[in-house]
PDB file of N, CA and C in Angstrom:
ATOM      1  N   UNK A   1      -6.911  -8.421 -10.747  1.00  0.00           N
ATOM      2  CA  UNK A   1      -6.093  -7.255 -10.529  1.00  0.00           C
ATOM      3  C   UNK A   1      -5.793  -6.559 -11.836  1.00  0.00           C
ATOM      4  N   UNK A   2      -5.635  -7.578 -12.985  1.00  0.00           N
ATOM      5  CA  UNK A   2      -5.685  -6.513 -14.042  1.00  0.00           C
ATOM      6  C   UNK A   2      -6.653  -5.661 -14.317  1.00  0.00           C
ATOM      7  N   UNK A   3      -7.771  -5.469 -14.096  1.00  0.00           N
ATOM      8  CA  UNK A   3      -8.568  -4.003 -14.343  1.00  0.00           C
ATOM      9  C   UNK A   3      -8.379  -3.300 -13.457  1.00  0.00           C
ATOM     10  N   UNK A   4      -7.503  -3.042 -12.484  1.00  0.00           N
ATOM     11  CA  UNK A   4      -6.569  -1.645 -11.661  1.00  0.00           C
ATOM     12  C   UNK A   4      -5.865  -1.539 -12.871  1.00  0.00           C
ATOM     13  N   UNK A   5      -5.750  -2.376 -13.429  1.00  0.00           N
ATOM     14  CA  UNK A   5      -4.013  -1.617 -14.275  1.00  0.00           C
ATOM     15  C   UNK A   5      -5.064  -0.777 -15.514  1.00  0.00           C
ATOM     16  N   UNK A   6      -5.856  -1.376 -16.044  1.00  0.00           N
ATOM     17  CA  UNK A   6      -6.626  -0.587 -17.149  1.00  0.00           C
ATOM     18  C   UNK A   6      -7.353   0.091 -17.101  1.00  0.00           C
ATOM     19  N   UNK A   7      -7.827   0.544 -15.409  1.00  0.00           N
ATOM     20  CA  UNK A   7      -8.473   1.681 -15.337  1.00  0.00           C
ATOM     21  C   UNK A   7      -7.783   2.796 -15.287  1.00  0.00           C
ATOM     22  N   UNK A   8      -6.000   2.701 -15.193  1.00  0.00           N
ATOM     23  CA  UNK A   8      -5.420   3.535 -14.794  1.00  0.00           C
ATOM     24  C   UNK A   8      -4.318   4.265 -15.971  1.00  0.00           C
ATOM     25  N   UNK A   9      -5.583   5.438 -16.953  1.00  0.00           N
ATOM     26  CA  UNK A   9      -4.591   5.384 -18.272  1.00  0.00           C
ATOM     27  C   UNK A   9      -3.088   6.111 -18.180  1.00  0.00           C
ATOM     28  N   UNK A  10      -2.030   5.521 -18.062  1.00  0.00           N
ATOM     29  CA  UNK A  10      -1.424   5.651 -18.122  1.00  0.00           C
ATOM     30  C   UNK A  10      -0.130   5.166 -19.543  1.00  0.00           C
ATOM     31  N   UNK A  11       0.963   5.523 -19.802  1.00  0.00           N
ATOM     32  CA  UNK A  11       1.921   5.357 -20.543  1.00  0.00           C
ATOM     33  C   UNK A  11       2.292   3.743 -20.510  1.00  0.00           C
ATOM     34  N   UNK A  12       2.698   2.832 -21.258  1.00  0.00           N
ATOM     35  CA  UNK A  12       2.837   2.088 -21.008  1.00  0.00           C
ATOM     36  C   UNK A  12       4.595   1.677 -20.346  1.00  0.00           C
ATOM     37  N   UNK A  13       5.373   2.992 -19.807  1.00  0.00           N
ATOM     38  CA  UNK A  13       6.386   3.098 -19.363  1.00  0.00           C
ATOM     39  C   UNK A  13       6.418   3.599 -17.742  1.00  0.00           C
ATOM     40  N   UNK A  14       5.266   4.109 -17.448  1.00  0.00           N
ATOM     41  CA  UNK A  14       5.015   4.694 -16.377  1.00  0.00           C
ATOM     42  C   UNK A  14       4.094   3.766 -15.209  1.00  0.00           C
ATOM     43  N   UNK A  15       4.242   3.689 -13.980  1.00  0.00           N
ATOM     44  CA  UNK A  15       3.528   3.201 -13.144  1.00  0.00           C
ATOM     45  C   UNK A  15       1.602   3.885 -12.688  1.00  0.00           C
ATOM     46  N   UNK A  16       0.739   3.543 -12.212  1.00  0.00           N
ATOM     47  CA  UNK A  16      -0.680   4.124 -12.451  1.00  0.00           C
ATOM     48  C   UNK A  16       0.432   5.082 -10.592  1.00  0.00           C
ATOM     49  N   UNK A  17      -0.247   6.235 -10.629  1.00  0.00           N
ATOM     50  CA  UNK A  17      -0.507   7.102  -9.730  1.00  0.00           C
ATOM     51  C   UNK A  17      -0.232   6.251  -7.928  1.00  0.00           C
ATOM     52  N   UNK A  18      -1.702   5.417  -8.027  1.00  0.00           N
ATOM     53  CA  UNK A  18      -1.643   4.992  -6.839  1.00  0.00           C
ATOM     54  C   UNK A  18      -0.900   3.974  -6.323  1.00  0.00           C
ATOM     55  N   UNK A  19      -0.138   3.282  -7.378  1.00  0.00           N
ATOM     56  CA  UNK A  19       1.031   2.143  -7.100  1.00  0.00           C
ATOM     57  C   UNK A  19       2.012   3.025  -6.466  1.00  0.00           C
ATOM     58  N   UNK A  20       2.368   4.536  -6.965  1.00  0.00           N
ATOM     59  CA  UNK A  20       3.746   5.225  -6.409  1.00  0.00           C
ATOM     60  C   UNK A  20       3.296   5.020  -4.776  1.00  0.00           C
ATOM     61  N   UNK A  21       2.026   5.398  -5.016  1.00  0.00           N
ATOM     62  CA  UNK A  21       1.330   6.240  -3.041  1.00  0.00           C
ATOM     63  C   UNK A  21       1.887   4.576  -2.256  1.00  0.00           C
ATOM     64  N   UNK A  22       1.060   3.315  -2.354  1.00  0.00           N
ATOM     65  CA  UNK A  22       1.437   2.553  -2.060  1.00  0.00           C
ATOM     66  C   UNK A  22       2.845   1.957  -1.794  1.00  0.00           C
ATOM     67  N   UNK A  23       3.558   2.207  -2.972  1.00  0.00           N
ATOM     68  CA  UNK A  23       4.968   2.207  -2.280  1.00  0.00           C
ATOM     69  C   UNK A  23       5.118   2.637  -1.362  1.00  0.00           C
ATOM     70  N   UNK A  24       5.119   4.110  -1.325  1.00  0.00           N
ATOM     71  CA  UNK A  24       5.973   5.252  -0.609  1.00  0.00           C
ATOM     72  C   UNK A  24       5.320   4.811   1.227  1.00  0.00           C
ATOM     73  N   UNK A  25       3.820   4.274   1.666  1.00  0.00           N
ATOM     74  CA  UNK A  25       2.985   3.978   2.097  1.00  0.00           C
ATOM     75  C   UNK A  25       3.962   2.781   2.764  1.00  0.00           C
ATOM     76  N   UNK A  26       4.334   1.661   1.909  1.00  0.00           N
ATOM     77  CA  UNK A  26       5.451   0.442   2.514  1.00  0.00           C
ATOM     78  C   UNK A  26       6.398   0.734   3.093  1.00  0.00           C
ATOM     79  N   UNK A  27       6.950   1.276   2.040  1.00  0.00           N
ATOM     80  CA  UNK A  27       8.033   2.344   2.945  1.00  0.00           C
ATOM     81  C   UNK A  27       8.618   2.728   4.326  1.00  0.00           C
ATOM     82  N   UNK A  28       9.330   2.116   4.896  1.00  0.00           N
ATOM     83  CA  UNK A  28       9.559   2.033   6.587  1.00  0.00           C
ATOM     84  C   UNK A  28       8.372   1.799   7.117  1.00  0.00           C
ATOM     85  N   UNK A  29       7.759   1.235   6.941  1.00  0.00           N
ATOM     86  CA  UNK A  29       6.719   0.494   7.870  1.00  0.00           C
ATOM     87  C   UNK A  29       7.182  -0.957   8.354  1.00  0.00           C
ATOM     88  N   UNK A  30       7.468  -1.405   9.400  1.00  0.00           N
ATOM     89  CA  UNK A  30       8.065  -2.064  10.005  1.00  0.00           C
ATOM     90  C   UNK A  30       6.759  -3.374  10.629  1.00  0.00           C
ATOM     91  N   UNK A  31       6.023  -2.824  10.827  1.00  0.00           N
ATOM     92  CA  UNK A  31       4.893  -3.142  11.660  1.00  0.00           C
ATOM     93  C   UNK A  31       3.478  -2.589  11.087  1.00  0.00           C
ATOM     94  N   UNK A  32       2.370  -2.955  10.267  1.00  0.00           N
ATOM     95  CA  UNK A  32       1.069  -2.526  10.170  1.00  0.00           C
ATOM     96  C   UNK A  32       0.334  -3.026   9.023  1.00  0.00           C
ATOM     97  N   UNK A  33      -0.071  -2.199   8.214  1.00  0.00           N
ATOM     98  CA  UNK A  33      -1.405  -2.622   7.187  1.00  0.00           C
ATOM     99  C   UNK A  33      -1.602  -1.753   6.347  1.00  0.00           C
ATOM    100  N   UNK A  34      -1.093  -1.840   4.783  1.00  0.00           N
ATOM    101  CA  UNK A  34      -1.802  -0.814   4.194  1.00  0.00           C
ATOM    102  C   UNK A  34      -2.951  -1.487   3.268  1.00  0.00           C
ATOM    103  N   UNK A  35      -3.812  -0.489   3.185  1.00  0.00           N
ATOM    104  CA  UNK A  35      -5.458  -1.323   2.897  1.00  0.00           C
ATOM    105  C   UNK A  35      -5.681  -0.438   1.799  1.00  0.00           C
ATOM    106  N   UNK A  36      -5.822  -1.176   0.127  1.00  0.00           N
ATOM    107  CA  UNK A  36      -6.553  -0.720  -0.881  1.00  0.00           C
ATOM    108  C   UNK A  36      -7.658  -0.895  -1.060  1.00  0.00           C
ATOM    109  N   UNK A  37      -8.441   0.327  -1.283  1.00  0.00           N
ATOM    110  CA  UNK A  37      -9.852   0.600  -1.278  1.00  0.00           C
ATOM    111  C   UNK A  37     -10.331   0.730  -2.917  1.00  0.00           C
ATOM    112  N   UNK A  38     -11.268  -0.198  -3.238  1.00  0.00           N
ATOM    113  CA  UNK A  38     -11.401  -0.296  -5.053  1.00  0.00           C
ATOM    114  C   UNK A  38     -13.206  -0.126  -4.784  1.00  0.00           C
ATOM    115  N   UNK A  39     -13.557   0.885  -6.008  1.00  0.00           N
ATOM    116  CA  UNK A  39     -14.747   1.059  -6.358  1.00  0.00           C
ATOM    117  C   UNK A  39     -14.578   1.399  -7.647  1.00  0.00           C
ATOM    118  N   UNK A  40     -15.633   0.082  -7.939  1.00  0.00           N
ATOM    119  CA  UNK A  40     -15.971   0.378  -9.960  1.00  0.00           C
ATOM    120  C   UNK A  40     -14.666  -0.149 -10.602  1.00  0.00           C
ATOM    121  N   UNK A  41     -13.433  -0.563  -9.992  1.00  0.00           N
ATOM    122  CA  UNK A  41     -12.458  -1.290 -10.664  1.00  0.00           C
ATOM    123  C   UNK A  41     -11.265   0.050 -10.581  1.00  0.00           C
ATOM    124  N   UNK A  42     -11.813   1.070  -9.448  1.00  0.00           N
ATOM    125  CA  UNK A  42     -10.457   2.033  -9.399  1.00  0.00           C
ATOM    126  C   UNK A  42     -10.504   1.813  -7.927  1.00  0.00           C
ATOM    127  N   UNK A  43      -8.827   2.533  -7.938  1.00  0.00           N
ATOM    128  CA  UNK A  43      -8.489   2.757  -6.354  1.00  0.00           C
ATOM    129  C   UNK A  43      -9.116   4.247  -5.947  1.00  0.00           C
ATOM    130  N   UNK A  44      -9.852   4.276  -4.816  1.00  0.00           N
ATOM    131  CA  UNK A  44     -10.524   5.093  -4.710  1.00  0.00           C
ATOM    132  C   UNK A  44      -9.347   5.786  -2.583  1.00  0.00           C
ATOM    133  N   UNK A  45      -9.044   4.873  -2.507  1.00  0.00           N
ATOM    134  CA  UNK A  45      -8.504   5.124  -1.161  1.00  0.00           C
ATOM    135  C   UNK A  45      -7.241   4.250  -0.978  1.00  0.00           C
ATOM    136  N   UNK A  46      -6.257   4.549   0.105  1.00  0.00           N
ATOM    137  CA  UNK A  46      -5.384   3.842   0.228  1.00  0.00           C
ATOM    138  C   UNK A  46      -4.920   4.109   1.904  1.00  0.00           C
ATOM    139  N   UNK A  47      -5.002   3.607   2.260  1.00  0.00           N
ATOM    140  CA  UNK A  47      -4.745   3.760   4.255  1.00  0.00           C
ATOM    141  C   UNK A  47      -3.616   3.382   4.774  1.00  0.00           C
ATOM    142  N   UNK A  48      -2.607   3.612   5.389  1.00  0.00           N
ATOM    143  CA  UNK A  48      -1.694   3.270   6.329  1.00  0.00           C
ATOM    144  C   UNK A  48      -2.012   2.977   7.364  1.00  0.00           C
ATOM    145  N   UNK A  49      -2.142   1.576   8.250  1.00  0.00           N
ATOM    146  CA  UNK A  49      -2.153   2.116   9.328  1.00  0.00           C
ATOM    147  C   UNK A  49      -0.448   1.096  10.340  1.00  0.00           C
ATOM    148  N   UNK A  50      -0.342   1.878  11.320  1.00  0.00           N
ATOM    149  CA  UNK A  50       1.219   1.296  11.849  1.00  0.00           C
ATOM    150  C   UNK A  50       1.060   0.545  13.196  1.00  0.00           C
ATOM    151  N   UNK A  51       1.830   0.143  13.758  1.00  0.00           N
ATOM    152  CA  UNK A  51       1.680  -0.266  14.924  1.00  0.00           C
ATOM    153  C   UNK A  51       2.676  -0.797  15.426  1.00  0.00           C
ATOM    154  N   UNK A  52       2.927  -0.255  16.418  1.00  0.00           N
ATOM    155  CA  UNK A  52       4.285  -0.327  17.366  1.00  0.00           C
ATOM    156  C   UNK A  52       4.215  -1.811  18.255  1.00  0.00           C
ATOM    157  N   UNK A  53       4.978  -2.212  18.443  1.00  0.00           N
ATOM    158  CA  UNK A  53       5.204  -3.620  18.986  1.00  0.00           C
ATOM    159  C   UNK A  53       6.557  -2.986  20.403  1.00  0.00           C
ATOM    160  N   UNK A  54       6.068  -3.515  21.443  1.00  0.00           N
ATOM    161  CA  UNK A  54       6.505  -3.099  22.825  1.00  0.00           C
ATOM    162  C   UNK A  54       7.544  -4.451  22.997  1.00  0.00           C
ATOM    163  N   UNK A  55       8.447  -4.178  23.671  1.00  0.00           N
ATOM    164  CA  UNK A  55       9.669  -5.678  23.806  1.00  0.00           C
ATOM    165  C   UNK A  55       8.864  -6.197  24.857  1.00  0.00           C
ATOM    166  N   UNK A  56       8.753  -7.696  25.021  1.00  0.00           N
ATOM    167  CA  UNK A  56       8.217  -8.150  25.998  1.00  0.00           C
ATOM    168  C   UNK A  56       8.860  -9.765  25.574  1.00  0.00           C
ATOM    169  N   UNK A  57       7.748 -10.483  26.324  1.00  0.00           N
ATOM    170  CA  UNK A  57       8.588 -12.267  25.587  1.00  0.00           C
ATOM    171  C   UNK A  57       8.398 -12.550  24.808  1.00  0.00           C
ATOM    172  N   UNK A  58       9.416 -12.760  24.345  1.00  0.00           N
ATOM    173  CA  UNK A  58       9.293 -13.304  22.702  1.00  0.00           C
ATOM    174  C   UNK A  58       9.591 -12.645  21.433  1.00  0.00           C
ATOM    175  N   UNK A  59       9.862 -11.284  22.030  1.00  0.00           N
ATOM    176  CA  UNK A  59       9.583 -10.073  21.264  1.00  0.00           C
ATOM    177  C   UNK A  59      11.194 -10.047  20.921  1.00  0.00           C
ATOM    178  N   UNK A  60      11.388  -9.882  19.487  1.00  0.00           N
ATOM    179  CA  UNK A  60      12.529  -9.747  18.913  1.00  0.00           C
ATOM    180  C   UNK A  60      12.988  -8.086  18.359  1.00  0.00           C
ATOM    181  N   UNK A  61      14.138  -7.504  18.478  1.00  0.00           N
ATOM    182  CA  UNK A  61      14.161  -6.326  18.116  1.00  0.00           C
ATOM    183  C   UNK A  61      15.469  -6.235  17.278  1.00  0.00           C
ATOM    184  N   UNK A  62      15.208  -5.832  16.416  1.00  0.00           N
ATOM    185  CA  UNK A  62      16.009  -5.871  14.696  1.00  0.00           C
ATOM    186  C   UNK A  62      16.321  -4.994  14.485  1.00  0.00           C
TER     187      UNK A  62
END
């Protein structure tokens, strides 16, 4: 994982670009998957995907 961080020139005070997206991406997601996409040692994509969970048995609601 360290060559994400050194492909990504940044300040050494500042976070790389696609760490913010990823946050923001976690971010009330309750339920799903976010999927980093790396080519050549960069992030080239980053996906959300969500998914709702229906009450049924077993099913806990928080």
């Amino acid at each position: 994982m360290s060559s994400l961080s050194a492909s990504s020139p940044t300040s050494s005070n500042s976070l790389p670009d696609w760490l913010a997206i990823v946050r923001t991406k976690v971010e009330g997601l309750r339920f799903g998957v976010v999927q980093i996409v790396v080519h050549d040692g960069k992030v080239t994509q980053i996906e959300r995907t969500e998914k709702t969970r229906l009450g049924g048995s077993g099913a806990r609601d928080e």
